[in-house]
Protein backbone atom coordinates (compact mmCIF):
# COMPACT_ATOMS: atom_id res chain seq x y z
CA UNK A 1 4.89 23.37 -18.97
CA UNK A 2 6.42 20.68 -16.10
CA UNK A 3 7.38 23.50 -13.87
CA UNK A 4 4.37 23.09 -11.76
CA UNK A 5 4.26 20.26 -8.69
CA UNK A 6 0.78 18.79 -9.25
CA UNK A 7 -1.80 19.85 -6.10
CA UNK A 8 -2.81 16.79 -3.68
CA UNK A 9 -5.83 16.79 -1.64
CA UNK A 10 -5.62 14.40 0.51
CA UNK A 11 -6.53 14.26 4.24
CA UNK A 12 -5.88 11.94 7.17
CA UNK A 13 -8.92 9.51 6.20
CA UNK A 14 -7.40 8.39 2.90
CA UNK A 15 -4.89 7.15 5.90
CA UNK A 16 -7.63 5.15 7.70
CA UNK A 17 -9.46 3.27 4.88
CA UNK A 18 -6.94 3.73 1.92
CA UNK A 19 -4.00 1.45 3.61
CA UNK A 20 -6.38 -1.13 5.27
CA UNK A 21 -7.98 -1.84 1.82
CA UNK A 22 -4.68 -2.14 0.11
CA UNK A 23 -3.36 -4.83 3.58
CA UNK A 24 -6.37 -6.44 2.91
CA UNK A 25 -5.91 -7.18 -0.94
CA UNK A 26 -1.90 -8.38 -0.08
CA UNK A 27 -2.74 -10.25 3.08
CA UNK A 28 -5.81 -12.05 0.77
CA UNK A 29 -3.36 -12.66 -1.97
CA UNK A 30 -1.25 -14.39 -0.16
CA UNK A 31 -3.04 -16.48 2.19
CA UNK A 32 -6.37 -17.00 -0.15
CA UNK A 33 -4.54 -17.54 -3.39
CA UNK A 34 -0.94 -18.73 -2.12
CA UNK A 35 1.09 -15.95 -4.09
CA UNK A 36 5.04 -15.82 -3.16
CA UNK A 37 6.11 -13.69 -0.93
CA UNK A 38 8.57 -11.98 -3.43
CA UNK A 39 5.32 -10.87 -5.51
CA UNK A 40 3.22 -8.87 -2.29
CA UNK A 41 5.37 -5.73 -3.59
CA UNK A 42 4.17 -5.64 -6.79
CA UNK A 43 0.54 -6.60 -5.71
CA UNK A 44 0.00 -4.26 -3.39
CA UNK A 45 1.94 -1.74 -5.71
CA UNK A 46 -1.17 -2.41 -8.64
CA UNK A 47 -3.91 -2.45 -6.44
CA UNK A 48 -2.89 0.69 -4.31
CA UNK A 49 -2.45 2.58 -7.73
CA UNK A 50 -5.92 1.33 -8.76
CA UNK A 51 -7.56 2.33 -5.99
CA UNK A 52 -5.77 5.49 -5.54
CA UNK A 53 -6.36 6.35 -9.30
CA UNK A 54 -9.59 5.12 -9.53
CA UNK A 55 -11.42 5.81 -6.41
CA UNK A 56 -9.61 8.03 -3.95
CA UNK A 57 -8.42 10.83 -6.70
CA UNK A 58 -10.60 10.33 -9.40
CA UNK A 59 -10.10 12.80 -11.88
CA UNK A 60 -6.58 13.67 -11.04
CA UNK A 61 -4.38 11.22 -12.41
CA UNK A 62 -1.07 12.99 -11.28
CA UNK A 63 -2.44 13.05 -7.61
CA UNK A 64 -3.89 9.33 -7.67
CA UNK A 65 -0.36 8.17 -9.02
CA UNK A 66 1.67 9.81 -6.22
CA UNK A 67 -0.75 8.88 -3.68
CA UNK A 68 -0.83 5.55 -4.54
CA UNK A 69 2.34 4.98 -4.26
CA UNK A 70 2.12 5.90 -0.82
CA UNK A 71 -0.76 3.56 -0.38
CA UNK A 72 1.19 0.89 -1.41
CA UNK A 73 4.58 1.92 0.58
CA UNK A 74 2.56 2.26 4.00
CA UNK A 75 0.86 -1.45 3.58
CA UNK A 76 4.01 -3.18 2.55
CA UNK A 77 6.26 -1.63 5.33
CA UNK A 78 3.22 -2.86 8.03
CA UNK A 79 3.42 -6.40 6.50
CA UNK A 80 7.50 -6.42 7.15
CA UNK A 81 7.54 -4.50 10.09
CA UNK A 82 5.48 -7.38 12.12
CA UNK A 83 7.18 -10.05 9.96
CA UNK A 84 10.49 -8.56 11.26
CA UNK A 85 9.03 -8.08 14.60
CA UNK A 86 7.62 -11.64 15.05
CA UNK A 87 11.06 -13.00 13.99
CA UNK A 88 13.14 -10.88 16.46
CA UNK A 89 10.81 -12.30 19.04
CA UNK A 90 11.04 -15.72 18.43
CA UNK A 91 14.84 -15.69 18.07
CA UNK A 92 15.09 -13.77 21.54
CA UNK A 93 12.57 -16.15 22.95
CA UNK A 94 14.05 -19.53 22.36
């Protein structure tokens, strides 16, 4: 019965509008609505699943849970990345 891995189509445009969407929601979150940094995670974790389950694989519920994830993993690492990035600067900087 579970022996099966569930099929994904995706492509490489889920890529280009998918993420963007899901940096947009976090970034709004926390500069529209003041949220802590410690909840972005979880936000962009919901919303990535929604939109992944919901819009991007309709109809597949296996494929629009494992691609959210994804979603959400990809916006959350960009958000760090330059966080991290713009810190090492300033330290080396000054």
């Amino acid at each position: 019965m579970f022996t099966e891995y569930p099929i994904v189509h995706t492509n490489i445009w889920d890529a280009f509008w998918a993420v963007p969407v899901v940096l947009v929601i976090v970034l709004a979150a926390k500069w529209l609505f003041g949220v802590k940094s410690s909840w972005l995670s979880s936000i962009a974790t919901v919303s990535a699943l929604l939109l992944s389950v919901f819009v991007s694989h309709r109809g597949n519920l296996a494929a629009g849970i494992f691609m959210g994830f994804f979603y959400s993993g990809a916006a959350i690492g960009i958000i760090y990345s330059i966080k991290q990035s713009y810190l090492a600067i300033v330290q080396v900087s000054f």
